[in-house]
PDB file of N, CA and C in Angstrom:
ATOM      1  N   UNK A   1     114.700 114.621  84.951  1.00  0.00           N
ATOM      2  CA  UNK A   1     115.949 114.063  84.482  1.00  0.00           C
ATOM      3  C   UNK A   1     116.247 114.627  83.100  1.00  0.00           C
ATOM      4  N   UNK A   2     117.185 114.559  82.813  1.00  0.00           N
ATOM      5  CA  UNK A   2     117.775 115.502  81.424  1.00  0.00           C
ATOM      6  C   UNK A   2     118.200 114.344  80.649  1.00  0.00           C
ATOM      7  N   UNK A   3     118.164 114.774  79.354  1.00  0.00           N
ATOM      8  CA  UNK A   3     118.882 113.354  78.278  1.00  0.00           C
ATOM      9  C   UNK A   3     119.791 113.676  78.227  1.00  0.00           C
ATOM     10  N   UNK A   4     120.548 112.217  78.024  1.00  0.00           N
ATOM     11  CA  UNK A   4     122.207 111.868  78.227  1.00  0.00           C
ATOM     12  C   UNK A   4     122.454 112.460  76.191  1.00  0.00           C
ATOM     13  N   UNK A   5     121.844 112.438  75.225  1.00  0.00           N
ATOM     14  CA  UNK A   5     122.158 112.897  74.248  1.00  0.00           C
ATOM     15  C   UNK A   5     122.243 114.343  74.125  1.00  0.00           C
ATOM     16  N   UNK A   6     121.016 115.499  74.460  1.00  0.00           N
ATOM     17  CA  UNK A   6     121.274 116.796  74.008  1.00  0.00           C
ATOM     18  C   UNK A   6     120.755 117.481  75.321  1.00  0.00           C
ATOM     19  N   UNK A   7     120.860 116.877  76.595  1.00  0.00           N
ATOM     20  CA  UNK A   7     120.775 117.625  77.753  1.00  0.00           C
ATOM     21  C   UNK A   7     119.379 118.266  78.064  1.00  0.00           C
ATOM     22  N   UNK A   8     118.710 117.684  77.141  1.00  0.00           N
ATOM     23  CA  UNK A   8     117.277 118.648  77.222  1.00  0.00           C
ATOM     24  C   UNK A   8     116.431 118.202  78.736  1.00  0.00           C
ATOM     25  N   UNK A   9     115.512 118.940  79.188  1.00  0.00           N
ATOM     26  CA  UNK A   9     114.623 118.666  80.145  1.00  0.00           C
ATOM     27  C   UNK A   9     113.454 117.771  80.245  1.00  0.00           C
ATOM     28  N   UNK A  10     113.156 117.719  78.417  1.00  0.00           N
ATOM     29  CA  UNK A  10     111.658 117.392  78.083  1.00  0.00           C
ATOM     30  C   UNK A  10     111.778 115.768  77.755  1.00  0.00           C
ATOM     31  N   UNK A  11     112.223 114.741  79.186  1.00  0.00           N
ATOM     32  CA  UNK A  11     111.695 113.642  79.130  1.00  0.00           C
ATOM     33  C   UNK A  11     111.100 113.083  79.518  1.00  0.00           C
ATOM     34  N   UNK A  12     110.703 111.876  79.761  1.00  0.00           N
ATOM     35  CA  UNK A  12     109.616 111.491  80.128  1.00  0.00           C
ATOM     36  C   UNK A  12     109.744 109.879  80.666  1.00  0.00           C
ATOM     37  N   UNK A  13     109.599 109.147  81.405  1.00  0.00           N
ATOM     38  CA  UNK A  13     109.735 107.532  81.623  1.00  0.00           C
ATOM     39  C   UNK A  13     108.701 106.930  81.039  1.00  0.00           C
ATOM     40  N   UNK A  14     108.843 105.590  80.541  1.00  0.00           N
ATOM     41  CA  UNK A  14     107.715 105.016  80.219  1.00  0.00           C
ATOM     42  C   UNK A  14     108.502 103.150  81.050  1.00  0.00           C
ATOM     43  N   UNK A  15     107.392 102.684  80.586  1.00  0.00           N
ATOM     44  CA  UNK A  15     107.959 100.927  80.168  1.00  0.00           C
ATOM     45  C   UNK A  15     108.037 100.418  79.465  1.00  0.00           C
ATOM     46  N   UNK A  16     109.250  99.869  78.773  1.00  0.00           N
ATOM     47  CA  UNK A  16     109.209  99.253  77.404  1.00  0.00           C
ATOM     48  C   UNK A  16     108.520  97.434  77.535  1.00  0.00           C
ATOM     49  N   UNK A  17     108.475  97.166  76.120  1.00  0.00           N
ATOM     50  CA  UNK A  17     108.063  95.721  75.915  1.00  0.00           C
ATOM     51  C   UNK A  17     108.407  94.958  76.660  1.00  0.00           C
ATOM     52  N   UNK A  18     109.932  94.903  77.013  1.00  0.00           N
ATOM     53  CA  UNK A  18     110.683  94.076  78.165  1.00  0.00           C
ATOM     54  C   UNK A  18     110.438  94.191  79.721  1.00  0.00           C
ATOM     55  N   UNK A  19     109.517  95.183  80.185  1.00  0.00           N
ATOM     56  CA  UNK A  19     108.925  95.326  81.280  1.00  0.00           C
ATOM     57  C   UNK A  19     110.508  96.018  82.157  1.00  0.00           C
ATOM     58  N   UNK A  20     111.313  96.915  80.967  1.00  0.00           N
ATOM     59  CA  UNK A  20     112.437  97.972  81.460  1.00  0.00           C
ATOM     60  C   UNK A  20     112.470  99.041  81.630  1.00  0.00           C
ATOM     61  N   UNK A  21     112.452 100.261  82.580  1.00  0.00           N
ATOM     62  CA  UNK A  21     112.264 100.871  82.632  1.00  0.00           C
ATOM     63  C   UNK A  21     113.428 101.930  81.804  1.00  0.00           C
ATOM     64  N   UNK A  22     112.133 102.937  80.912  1.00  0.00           N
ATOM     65  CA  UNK A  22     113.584 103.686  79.895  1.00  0.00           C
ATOM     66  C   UNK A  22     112.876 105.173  79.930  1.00  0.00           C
ATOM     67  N   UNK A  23     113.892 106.052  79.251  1.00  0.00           N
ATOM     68  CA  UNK A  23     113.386 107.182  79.384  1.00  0.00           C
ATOM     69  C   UNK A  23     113.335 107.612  78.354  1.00  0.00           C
ATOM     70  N   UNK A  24     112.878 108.990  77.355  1.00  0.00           N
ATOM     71  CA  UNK A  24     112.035 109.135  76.281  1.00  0.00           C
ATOM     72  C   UNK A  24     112.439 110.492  76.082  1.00  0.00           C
ATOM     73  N   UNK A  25     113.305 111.158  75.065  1.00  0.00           N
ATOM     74  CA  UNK A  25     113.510 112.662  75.009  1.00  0.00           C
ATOM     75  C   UNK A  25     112.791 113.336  73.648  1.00  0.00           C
ATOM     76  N   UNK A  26     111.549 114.191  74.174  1.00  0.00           N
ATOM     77  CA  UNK A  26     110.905 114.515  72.914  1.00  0.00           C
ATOM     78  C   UNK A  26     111.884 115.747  72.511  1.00  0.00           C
ATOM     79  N   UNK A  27     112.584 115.929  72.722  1.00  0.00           N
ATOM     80  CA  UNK A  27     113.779 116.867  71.677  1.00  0.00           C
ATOM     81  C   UNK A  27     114.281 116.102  70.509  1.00  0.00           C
ATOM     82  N   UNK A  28     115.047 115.134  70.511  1.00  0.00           N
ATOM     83  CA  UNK A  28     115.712 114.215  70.078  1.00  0.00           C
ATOM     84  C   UNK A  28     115.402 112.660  69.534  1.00  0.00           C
ATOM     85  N   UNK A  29     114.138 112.156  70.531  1.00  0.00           N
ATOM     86  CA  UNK A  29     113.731 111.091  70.069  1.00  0.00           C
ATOM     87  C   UNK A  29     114.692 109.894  70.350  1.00  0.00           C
ATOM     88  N   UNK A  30     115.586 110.602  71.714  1.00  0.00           N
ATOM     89  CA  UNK A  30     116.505 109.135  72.163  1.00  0.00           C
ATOM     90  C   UNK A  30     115.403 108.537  72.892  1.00  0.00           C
ATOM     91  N   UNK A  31     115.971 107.353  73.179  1.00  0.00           N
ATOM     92  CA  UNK A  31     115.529 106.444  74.281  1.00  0.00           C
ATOM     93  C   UNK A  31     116.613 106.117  75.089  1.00  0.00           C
ATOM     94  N   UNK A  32     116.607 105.908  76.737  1.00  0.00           N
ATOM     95  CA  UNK A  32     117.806 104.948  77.172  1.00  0.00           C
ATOM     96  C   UNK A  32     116.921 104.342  78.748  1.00  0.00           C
ATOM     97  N   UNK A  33     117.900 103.447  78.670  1.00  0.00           N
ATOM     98  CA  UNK A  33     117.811 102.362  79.535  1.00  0.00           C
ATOM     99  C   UNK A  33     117.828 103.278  80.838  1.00  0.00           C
ATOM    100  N   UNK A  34     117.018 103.116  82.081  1.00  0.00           N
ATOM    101  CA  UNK A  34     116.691 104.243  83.216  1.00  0.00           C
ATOM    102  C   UNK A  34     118.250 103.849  83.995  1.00  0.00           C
ATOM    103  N   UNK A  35     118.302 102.472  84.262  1.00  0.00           N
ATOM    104  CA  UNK A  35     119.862 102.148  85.130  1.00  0.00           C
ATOM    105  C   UNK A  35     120.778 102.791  84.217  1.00  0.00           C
ATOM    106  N   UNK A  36     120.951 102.603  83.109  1.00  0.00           N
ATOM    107  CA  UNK A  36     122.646 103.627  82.677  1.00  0.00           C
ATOM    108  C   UNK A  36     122.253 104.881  82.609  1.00  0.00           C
ATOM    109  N   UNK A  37     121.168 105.415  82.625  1.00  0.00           N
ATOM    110  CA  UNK A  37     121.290 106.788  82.790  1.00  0.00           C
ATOM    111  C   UNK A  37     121.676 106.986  84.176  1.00  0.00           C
ATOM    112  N   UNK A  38     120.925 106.606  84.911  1.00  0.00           N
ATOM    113  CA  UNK A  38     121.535 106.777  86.457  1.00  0.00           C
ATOM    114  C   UNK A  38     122.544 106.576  86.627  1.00  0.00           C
ATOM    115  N   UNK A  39     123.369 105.266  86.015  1.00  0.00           N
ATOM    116  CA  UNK A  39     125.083 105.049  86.056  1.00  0.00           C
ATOM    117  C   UNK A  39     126.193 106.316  85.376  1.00  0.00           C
ATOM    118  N   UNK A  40     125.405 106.733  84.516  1.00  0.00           N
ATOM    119  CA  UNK A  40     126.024 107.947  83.909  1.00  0.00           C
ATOM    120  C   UNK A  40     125.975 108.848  85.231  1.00  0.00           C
ATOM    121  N   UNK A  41     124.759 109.360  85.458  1.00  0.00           N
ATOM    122  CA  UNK A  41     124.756 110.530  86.666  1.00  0.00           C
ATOM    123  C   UNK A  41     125.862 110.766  87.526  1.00  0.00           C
ATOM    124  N   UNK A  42     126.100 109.428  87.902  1.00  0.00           N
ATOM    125  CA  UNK A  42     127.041 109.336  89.314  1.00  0.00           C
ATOM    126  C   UNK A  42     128.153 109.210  88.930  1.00  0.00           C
ATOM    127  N   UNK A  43     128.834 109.079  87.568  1.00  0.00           N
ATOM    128  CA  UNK A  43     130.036 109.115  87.283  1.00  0.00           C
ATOM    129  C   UNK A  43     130.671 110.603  87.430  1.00  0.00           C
ATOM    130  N   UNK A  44     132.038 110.858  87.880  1.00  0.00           N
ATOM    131  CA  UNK A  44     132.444 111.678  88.465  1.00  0.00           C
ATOM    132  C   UNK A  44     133.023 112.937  86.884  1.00  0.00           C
ATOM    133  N   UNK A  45     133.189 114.100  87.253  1.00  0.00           N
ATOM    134  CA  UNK A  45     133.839 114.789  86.316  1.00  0.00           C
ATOM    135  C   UNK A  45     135.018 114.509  86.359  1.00  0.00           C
ATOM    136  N   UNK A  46     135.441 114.944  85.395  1.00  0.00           N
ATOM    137  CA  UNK A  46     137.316 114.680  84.834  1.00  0.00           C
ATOM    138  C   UNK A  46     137.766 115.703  86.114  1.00  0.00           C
ATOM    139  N   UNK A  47     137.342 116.652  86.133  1.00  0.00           N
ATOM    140  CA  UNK A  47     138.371 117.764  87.302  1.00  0.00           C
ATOM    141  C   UNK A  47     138.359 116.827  88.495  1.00  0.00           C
ATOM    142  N   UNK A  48     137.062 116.682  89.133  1.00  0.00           N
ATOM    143  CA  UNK A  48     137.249 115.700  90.543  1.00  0.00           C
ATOM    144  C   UNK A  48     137.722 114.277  90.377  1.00  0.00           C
ATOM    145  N   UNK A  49     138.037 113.789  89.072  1.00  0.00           N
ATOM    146  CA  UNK A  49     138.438 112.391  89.094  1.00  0.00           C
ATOM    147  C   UNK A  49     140.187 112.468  88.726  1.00  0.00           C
ATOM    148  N   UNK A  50     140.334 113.584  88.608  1.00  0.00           N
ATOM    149  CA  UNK A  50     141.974 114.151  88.730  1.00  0.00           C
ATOM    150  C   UNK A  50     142.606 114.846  90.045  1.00  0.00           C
ATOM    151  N   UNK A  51     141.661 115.158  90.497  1.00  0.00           N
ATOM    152  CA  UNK A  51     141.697 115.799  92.092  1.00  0.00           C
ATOM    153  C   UNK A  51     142.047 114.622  93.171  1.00  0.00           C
ATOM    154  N   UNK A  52     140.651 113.471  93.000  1.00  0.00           N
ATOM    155  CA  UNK A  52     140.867 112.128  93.955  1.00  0.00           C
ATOM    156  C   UNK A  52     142.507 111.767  93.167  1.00  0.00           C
ATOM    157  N   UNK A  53     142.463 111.520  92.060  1.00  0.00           N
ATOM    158  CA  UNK A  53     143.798 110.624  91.378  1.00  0.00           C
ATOM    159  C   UNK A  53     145.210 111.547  92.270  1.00  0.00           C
ATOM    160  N   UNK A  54     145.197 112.277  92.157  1.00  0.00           N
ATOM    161  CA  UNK A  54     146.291 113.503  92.393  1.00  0.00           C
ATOM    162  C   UNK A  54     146.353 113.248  93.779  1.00  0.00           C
ATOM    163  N   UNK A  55     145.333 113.043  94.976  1.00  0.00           N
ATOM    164  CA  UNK A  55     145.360 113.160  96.282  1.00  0.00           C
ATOM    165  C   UNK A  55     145.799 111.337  96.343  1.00  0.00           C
ATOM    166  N   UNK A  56     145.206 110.456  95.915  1.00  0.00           N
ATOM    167  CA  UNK A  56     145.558 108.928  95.784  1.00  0.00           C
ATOM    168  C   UNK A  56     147.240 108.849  95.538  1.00  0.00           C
ATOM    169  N   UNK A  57     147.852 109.586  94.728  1.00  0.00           N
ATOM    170  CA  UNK A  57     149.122 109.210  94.109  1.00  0.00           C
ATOM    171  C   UNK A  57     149.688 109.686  94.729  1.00  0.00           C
ATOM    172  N   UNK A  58     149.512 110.583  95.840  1.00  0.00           N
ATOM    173  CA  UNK A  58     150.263 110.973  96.929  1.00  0.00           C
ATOM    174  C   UNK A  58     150.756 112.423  95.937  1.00  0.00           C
ATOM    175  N   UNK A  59     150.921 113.038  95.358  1.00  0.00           N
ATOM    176  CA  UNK A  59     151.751 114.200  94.371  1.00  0.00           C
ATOM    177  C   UNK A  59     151.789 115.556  95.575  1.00  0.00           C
ATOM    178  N   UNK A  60     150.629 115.603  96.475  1.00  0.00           N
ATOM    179  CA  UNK A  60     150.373 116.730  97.254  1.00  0.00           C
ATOM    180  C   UNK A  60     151.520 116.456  98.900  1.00  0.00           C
ATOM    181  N   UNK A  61     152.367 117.440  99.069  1.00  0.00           N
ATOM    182  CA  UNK A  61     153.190 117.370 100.262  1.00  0.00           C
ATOM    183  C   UNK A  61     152.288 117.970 101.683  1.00  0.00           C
TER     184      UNK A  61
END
């Protein structure tokens, strides 16, 4: 998995105090929560979330 801060490769999972699962970027020294990183993942790019919008709004004949 790559960090949501500087895209790097070099992370790592651990468990925090709260018994949450987070992830660990020795580039940077972020931490994040393992569910919003995954919620990030699956969020769509701007091109395909203008593509669905564009095909939704009907604009295409």
């Amino acid at each position: 998995m790559r960090c949501l801060r500087c895209n790097s490769f070099r992370t790592f999972e651990f468990i925090d105090g709260f018994g949450q699962k987070r992830i660990f970027c020795k580039d940077c020294f972020g931490s994040f929560l393992e569910s919003k990183a995954k919620e990030i993942e699956t969020q769509k790019s701007l091109h395909e979330f203008n593509l669905d919008l564009y095909h939704k709004l009907g604009f295409h004949h």
